[in-house]
Protein backbone atom coordinates (compact mmCIF):
# COMPACT_ATOMS: atom_id res chain seq x y z
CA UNK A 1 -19.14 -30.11 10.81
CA UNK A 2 -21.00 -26.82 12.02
CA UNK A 3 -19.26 -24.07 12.41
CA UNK A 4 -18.96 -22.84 16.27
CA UNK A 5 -21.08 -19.62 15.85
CA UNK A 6 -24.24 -21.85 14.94
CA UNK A 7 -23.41 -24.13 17.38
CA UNK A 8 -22.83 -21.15 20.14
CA UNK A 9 -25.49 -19.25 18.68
CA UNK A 10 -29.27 -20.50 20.49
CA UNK A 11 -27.14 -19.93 23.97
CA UNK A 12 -26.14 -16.48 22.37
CA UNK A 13 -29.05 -15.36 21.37
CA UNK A 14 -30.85 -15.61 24.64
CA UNK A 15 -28.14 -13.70 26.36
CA UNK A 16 -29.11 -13.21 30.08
CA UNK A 17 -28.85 -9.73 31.36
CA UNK A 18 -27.13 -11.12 34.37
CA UNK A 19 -24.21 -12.73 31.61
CA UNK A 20 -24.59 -9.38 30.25
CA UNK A 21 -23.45 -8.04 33.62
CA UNK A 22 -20.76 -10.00 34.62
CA UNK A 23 -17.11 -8.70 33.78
CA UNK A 24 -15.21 -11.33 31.87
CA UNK A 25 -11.54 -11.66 31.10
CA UNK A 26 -10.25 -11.07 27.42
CA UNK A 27 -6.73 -11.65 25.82
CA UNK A 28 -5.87 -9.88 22.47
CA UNK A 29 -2.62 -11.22 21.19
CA UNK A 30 -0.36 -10.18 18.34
CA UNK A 31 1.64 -12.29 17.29
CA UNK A 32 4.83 -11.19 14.94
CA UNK A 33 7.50 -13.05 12.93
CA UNK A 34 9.89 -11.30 15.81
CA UNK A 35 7.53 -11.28 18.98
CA UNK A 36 4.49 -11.64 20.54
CA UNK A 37 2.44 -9.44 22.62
CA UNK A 38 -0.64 -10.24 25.04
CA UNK A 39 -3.22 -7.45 26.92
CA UNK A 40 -5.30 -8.74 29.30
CA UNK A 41 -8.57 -6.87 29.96
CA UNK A 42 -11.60 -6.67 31.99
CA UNK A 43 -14.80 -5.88 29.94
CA UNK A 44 -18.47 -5.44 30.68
CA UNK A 45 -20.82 -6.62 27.21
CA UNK A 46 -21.30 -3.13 25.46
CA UNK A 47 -18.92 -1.29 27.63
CA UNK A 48 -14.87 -0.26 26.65
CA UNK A 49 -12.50 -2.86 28.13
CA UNK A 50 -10.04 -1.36 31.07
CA UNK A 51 -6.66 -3.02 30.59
CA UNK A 52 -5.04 -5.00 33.63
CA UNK A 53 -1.92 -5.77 32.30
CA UNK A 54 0.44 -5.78 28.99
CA UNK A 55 3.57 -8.75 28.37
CA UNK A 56 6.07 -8.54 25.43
CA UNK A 57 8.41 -10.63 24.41
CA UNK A 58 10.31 -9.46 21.68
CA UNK A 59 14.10 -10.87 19.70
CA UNK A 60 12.57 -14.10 18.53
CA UNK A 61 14.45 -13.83 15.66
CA UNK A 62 17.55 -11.96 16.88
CA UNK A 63 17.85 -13.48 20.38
CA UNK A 64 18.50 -13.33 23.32
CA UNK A 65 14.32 -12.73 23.86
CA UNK A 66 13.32 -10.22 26.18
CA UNK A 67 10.39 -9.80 28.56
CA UNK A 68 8.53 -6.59 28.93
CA UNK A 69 5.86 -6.51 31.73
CA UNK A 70 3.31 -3.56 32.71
CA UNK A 71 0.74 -4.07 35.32
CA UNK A 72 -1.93 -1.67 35.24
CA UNK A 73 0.13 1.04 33.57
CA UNK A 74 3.28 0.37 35.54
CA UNK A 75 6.34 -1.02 34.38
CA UNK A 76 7.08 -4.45 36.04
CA UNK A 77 9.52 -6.28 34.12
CA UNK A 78 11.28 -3.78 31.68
CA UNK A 79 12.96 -5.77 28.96
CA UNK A 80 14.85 -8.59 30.52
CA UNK A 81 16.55 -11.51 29.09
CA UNK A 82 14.46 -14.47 29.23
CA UNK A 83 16.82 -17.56 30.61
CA UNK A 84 16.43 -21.19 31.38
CA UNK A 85 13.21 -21.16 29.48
CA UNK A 86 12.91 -22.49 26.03
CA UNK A 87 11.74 -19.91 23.42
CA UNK A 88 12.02 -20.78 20.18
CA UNK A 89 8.91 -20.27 18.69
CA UNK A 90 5.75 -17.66 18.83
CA UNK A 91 3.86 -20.80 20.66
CA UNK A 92 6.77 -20.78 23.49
CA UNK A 93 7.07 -17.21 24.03
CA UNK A 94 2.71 -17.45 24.39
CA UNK A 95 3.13 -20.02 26.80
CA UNK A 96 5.81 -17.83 29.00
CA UNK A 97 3.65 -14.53 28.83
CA UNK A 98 0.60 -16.24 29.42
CA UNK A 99 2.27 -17.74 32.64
CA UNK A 100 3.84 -14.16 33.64
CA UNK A 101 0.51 -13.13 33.81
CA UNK A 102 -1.42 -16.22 35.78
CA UNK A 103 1.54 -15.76 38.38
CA UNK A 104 1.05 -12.25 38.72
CA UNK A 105 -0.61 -11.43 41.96
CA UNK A 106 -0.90 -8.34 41.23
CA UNK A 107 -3.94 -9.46 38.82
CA UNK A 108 -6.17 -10.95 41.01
CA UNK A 109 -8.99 -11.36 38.10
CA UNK A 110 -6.53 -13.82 36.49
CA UNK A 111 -5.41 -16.44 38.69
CA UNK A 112 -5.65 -19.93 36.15
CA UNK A 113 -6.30 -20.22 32.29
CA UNK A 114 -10.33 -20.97 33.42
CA UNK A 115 -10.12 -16.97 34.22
CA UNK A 116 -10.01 -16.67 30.62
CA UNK A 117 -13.09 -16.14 28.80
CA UNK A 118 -12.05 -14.62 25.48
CA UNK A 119 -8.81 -14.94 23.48
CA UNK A 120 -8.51 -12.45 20.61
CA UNK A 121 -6.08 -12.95 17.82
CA UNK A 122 -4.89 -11.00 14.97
CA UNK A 123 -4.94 -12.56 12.08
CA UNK A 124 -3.63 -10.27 9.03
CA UNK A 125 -5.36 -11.99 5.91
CA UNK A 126 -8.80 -12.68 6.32
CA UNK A 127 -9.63 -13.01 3.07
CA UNK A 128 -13.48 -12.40 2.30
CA UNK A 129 -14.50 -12.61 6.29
CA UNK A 130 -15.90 -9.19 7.33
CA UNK A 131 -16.21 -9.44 10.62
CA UNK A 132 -14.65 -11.16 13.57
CA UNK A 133 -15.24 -15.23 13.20
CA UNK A 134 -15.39 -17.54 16.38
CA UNK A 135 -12.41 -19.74 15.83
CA UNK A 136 -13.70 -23.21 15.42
CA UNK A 137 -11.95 -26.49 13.44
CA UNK A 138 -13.56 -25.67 10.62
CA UNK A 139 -12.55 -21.89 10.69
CA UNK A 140 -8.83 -22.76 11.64
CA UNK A 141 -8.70 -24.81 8.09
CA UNK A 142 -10.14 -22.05 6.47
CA UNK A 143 -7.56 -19.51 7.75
CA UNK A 144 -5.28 -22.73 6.74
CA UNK A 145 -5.62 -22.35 3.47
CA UNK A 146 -5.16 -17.81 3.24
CA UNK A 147 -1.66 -19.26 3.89
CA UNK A 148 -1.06 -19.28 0.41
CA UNK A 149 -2.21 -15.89 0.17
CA UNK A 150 0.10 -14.52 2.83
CA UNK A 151 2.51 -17.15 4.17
CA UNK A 152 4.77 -14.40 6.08
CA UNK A 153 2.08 -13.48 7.78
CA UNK A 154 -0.60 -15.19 8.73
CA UNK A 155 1.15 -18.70 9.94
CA UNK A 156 2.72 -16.87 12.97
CA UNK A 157 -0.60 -16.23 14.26
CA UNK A 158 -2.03 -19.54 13.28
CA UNK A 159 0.58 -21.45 15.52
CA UNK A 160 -0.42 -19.64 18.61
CA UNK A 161 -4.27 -20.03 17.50
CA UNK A 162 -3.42 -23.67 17.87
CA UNK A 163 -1.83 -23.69 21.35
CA UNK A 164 -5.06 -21.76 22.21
CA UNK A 165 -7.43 -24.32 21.11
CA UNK A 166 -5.65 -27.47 22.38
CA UNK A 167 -3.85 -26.08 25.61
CA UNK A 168 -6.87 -23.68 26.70
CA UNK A 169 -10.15 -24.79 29.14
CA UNK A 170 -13.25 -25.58 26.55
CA UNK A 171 -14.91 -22.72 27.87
CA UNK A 172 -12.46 -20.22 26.63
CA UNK A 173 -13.91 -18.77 23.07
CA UNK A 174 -11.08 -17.93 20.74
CA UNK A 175 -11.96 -15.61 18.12
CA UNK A 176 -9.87 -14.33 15.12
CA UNK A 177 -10.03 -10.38 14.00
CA UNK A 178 -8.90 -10.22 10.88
CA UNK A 179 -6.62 -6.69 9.23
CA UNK A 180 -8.40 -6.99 6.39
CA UNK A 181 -11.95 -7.06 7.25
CA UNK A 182 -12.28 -3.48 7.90
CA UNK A 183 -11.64 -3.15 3.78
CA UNK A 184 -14.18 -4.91 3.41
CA UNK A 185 -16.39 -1.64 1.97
CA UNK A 186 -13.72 -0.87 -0.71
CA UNK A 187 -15.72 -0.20 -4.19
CA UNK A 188 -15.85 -3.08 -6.85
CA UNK A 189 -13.68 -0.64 -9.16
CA UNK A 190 -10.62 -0.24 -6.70
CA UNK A 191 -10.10 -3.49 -5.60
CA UNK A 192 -10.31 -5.09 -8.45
CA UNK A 193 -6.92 -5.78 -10.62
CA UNK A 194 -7.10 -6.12 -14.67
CA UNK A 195 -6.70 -9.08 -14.93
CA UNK A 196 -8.37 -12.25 -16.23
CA UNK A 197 -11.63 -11.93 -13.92
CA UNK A 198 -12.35 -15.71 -14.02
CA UNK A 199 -8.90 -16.71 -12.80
CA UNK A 200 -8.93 -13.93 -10.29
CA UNK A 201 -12.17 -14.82 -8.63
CA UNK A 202 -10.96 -18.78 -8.56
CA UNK A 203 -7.85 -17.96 -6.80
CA UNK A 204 -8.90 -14.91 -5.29
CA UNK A 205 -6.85 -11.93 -6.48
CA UNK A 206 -8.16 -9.19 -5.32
CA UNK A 207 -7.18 -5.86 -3.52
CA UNK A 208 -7.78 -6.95 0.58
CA UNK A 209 -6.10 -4.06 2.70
CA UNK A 210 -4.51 -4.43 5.61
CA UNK A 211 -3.62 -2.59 9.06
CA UNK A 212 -7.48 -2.65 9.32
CA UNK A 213 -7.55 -3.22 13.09
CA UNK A 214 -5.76 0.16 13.50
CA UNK A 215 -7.91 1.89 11.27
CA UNK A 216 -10.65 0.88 12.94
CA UNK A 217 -8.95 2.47 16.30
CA UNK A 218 -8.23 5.84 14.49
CA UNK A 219 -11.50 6.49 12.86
CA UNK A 220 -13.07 5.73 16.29
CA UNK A 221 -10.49 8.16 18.31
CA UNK A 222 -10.05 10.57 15.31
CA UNK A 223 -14.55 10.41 15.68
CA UNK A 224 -14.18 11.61 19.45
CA UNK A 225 -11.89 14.17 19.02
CA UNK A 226 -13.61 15.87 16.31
CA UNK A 227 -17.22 15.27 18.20
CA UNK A 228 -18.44 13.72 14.98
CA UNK A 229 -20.23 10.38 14.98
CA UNK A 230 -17.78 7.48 13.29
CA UNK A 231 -20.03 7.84 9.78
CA UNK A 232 -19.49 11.40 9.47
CA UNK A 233 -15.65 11.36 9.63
CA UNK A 234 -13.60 11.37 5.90
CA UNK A 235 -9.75 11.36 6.81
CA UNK A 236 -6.72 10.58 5.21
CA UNK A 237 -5.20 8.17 7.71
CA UNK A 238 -0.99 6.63 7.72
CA UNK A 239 0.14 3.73 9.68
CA UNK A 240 3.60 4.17 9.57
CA UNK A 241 6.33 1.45 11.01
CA UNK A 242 8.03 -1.44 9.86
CA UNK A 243 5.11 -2.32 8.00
CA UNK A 244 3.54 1.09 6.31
CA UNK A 245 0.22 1.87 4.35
CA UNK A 246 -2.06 4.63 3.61
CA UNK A 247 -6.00 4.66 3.79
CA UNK A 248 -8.69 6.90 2.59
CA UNK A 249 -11.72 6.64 5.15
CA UNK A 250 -14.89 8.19 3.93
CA UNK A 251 -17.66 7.92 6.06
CA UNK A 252 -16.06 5.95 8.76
CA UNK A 253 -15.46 3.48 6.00
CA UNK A 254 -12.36 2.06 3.88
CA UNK A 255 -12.52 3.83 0.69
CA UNK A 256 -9.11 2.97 -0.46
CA UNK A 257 -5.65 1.31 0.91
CA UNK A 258 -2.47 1.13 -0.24
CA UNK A 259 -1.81 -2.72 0.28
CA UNK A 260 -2.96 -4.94 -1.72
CA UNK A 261 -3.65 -8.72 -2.45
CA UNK A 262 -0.65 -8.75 0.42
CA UNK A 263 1.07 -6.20 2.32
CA UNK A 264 3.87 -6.48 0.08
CA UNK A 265 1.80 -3.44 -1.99
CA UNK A 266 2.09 0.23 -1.50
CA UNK A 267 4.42 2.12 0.47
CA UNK A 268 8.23 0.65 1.50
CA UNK A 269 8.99 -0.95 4.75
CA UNK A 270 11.82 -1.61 6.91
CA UNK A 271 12.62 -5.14 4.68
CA UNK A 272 9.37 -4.23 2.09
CA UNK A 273 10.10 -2.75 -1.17
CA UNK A 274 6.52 -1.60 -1.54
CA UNK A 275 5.03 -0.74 -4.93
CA UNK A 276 7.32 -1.72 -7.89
CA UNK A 277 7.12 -2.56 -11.57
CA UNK A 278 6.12 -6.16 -11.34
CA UNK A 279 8.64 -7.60 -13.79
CA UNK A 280 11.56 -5.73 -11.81
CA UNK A 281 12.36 -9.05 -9.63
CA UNK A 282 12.87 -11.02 -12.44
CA UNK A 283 15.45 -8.92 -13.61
CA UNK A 284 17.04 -8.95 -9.75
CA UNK A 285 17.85 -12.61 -9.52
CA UNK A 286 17.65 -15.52 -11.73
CA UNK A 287 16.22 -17.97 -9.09
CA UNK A 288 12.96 -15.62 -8.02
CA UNK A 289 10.60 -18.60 -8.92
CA UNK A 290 11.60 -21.29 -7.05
CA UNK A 291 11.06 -21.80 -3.35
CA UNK A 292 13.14 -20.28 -0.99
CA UNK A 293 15.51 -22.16 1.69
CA UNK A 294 13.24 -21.22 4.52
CA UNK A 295 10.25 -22.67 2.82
CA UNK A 296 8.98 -25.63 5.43
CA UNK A 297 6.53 -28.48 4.85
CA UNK A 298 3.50 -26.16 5.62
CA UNK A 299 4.93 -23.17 4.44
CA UNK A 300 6.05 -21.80 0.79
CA UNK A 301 7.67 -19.23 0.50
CA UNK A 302 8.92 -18.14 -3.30
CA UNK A 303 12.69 -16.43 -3.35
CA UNK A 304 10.58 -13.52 -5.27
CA UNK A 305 8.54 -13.30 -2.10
CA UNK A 306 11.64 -13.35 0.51
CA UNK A 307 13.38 -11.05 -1.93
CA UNK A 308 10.76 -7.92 -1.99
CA UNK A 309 8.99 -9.31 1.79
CA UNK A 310 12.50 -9.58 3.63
CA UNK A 311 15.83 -8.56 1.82
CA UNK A 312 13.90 -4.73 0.18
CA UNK A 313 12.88 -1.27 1.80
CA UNK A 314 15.43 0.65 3.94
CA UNK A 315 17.40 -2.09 5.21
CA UNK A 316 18.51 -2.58 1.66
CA UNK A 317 18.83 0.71 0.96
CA UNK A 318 20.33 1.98 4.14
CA UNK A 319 21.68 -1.54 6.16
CA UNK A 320 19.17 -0.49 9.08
CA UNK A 321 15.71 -1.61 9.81
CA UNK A 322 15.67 0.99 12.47
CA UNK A 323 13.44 4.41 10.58
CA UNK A 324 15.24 5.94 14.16
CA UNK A 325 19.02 5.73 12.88
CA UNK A 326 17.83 7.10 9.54
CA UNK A 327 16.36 10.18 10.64
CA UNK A 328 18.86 10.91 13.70
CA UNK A 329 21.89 10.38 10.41
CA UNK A 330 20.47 13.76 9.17
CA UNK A 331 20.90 15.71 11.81
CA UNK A 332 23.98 17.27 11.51
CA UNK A 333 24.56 17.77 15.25
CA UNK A 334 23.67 14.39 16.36
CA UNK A 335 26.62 11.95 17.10
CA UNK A 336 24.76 9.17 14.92
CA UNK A 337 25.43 12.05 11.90
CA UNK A 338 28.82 12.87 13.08
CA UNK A 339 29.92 9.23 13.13
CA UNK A 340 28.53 8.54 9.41
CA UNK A 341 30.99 8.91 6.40
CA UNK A 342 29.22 11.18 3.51
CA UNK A 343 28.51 8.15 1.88
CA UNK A 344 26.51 6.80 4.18
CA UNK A 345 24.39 9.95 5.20
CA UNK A 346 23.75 10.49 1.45
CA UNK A 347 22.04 6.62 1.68
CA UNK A 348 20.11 7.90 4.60
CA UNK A 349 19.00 10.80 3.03
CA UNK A 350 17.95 8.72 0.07
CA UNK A 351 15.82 6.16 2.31
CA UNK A 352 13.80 9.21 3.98
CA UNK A 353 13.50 11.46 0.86
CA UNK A 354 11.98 8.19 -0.58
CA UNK A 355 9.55 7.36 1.93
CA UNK A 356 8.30 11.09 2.41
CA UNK A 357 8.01 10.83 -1.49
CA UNK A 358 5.51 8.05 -1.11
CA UNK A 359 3.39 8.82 1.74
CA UNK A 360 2.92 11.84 0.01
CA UNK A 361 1.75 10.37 -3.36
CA UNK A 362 -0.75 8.42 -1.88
CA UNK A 363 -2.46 11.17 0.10
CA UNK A 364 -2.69 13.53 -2.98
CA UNK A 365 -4.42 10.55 -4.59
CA UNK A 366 -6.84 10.11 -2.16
CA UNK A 367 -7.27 13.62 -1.58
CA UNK A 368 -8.86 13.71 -4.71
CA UNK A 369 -10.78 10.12 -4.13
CA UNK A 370 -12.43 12.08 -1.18
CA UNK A 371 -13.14 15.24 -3.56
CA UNK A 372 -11.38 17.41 -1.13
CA UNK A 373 -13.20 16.88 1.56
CA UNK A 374 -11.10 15.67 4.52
CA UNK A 375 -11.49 16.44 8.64
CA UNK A 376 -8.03 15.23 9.03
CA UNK A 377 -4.28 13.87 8.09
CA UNK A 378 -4.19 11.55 10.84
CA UNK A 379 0.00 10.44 11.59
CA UNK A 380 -0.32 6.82 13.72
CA UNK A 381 2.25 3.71 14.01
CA UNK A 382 5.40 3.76 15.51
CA UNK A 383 7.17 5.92 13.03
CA UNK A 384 4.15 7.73 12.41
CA UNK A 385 3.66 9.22 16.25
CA UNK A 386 7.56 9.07 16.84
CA UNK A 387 8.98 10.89 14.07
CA UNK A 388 8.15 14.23 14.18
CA UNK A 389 10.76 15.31 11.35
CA UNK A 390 8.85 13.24 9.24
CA UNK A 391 5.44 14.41 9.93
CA UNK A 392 7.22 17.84 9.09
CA UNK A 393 8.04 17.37 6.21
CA UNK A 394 5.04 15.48 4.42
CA UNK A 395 2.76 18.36 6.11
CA UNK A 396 4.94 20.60 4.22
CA UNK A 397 5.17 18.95 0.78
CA UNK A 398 1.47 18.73 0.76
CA UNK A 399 0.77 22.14 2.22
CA UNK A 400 -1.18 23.25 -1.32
CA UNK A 401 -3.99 20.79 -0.22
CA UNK A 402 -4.73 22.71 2.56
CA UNK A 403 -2.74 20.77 5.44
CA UNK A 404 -0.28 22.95 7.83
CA UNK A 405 1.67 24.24 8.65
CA UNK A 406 2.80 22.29 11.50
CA UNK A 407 2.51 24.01 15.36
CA UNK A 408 6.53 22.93 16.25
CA UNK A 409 5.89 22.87 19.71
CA UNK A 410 3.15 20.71 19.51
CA UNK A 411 5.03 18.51 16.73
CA UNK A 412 8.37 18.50 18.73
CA UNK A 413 6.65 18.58 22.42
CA UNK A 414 3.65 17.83 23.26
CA UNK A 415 3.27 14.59 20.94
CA UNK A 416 5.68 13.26 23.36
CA UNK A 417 4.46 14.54 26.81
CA UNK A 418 0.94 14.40 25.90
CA UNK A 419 0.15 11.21 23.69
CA UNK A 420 -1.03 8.28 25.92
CA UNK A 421 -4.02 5.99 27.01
CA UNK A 422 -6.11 9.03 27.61
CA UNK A 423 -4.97 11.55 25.26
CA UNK A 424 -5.49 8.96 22.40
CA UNK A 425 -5.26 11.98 19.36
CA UNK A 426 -3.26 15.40 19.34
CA UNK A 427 -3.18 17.76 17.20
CA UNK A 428 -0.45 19.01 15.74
CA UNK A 429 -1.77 21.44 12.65
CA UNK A 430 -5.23 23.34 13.48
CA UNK A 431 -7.22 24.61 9.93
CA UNK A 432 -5.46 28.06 9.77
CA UNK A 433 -7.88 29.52 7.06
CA UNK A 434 -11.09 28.83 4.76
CA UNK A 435 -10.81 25.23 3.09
CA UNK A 436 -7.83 24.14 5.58
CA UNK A 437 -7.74 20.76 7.26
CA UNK A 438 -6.51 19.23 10.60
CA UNK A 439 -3.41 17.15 11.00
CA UNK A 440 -3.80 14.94 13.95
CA UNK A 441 -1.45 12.42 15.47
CA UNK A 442 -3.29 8.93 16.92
CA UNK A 443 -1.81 6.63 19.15
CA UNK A 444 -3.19 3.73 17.30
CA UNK A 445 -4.09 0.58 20.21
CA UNK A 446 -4.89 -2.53 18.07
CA UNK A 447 -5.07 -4.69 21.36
CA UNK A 448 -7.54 -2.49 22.50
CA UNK A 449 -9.54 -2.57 19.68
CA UNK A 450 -10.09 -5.89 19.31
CA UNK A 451 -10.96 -6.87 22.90
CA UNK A 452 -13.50 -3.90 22.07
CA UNK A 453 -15.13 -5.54 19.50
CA UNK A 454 -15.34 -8.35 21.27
CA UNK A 455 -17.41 -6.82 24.06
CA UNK A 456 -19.82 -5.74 21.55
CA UNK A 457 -21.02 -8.31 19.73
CA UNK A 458 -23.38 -10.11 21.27
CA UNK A 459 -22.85 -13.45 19.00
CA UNK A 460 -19.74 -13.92 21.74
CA UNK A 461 -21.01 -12.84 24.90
CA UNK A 462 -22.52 -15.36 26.69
């Protein structure tokens, strides 16, 4: 079978300026274990897509779902309980957001599915694609098989690729951007793992990266604000939420990342354990080889997997997932502190002196992978533009490279009141004296980012 981009691309490649012209609908979704987001935008070929509307639903896992709604910036449905509708799956809560948004007449420009002219999806592993891939049969097998690779990750996107393909008009082009393409530049040396190099290239074992889509979006932003063109920028950049990791970007380009073959690697999560010694989870449970109860048919899951991937990081540390409740617990004056036996604040404590720990580890490394010479220390991710104790204190343990100290006004404040659509990067630590660097906050927009590189490429516009 051909794949779809050399079936698509004689039609492509003699792209008519008055296609070219013509302002086409695109959907980037994001789908998690736990929800699943769609952005609708309206995009010109070549030109930055202007959002028309944003629909969440989130609790898949912990139910009752909830709906979130914004229409053009505004808040339309905030959060309410999704009833008489069945949502069990990522597929189901697609096919409710998808209709929130065709019912919407607020949104003229999307009245049926045949409005639809581009569906992005975020697919985590991509393994060796470096670039966005038009979605055909063929390319849907492929991703198929990075299953095995990461089957916590990538099979929750998959099932909504699916609905796309069979539920969608013909027309509509669905196209997969992949986290780990943007890693794609990594050196030989620092991807590689030593190991066996003939079994590793067979079952591909290699260092992949992830969080690449957001990377992309803060080198860009991070770019602007600096007035330097995207190849000139080095910065050390953090995603921090749920899911955390460190990069080293050296001329616009992935030098280094913490995650590795999976996003199990690096830096601790909310349910991750991150980096450990790779014998430790034999010595954790007996079972750790065999498959775990919430294996399926298509999907196998090891109990060494669900132990570090699910049942590790601060929930097991702290009983929270929520980096919120950790922070607030050591505040002495907050009730959440107040309410806390010693016990339990000294587990908090623990969870947040470990994570600060890390961060910081990896950004003297790369420090020294970019030989000292770094624009910025760019915060991003939920915990990452929300936690201003926590940018604190990493600027201040790694204050002898040259970062800090932090403005607290424009920590505490203005990263609040100021951090939106339009104010994509502030900065929070200016360079105070010879050899000094930035440290910038981002509000990272993955959605945005991959309906943007969409209406780039001219292998999809047509």
């Amino acid at each position: 079978m051909k794949d779809a981009e050399d079936i698509h691309r004689p039609m492509l490649n003699s792209l008519q300026s008055t296609s070219a012209k013509m302002k086409k609908i695109v959907l980037s979704v994001n789908a998690g274990s736990s929800s699943v987001k769609i952005s609708a935008y309206s995009a010109l070929f070549g030109q930055a897509p202007i959002q028309l509307a944003e629909a969440q639903i989130s609790g898949l896992t912990a139910p009752p779902p909830t709906l979130r709604y914004t229409r053009h910036g505004e808040k339309v449905i905030n959060d309410e309980e999704v009833k008489d509708q069945k949502v069990s799956t990522q597929a189901d809560a697609f096919d409710i957001l998808l209709k929130t948004l065709i019912d919407d007449n607020g949104v003229p420009e999307i009245s049926s599915k045949e409005d639809i002219a581009y569906v992005c999806h975020r697919i985590v592993h991509g393994g060796d694609f470096v670039r966005p891939k038009l979605i055909s049969d063929e390319t849907y097998h492929n991703l198929e098989k990075l299953n095995d690779l990461a089957p916590l990750h990538n099979s929750t996107s998959l099932v909504i690729v699916h609905r796309c393909m069979s539920d969608l008009p013909k027309t509509t082009l669905n196209i997969a951007c992949f986290d780990s393409q943007f890693h794609h530049t990594i050196p030989e040396h620092i991807r590689t793992y030593p190991i066996n190099q003939d079994i590793a290239r067979s079952n591909h074992l290699r260092k992949y990266g992830f969080h690449g889509i957001s990377y992309a979006f803060i080198t860009r932003a991070t770019a602007d604000f600096l007035r330097k063109r995207v190849e000139d920028v080095n910065i050390i950049a953090l995603h921090l939420g749920s899911g955390a990791s460190a990069c080293a970007i050296k001329g616009g380009k992935s030098l280094d990342t913490s995650m590795g073959l999976t996003p199990l690697a690096g830096l601790p999560g909310a349910t991750r354990s991150g980096s450990v010694d790779p014998s430790l989870v034999f010595h954790y449970a007996s079972d750790v080889g065999k498959l775990s109860p919430a294996s399926t048919k298509e999907l196998h899951i090891s109990r060494a997997e669900e132990i570090l991937n699910k049942e590790s990081g601060w929930k097991a540390l702290t009983g929270t997932t929520n980096f919120g409740t950790i922070t607030a617990a050591l505040d002495p004056s907050s009730s959440s502190s107040q309410n806390l036996s010693r016990e339990e604040v000294a587990k908090m404590r623990l969870a947040y002196d470990l994570f600060v720990d890390r961060i910081c580890g990896f950004i003297g490394s790369y420090y020294v992978s970019l030989g000292g010479q770094v624009d910025a220390l760019v915060f991003a991710g939920g915990i990452g533009e929300k936690s201003d104790r926590l940018r604190a204190a990493v600027v201040e343990q790694v204050s002898c490279l040259g970062f800090g100290p932090v403005d607290k006004e424009a920590n505490e404040t203005r990263v609040g009141q100021e951090l939106d659509d339009d104010h994509a990067v502030i900065e929070i630590a200016p360079e105070t004296k010879k050899g000094g660097h930035k440290v910038l906050v981002c509000k990272t927009d993955e959605q945005f980012e991959m309906a943007r590189a969409c209406a780039e490429d001219g292998e999809f516009w047509r």
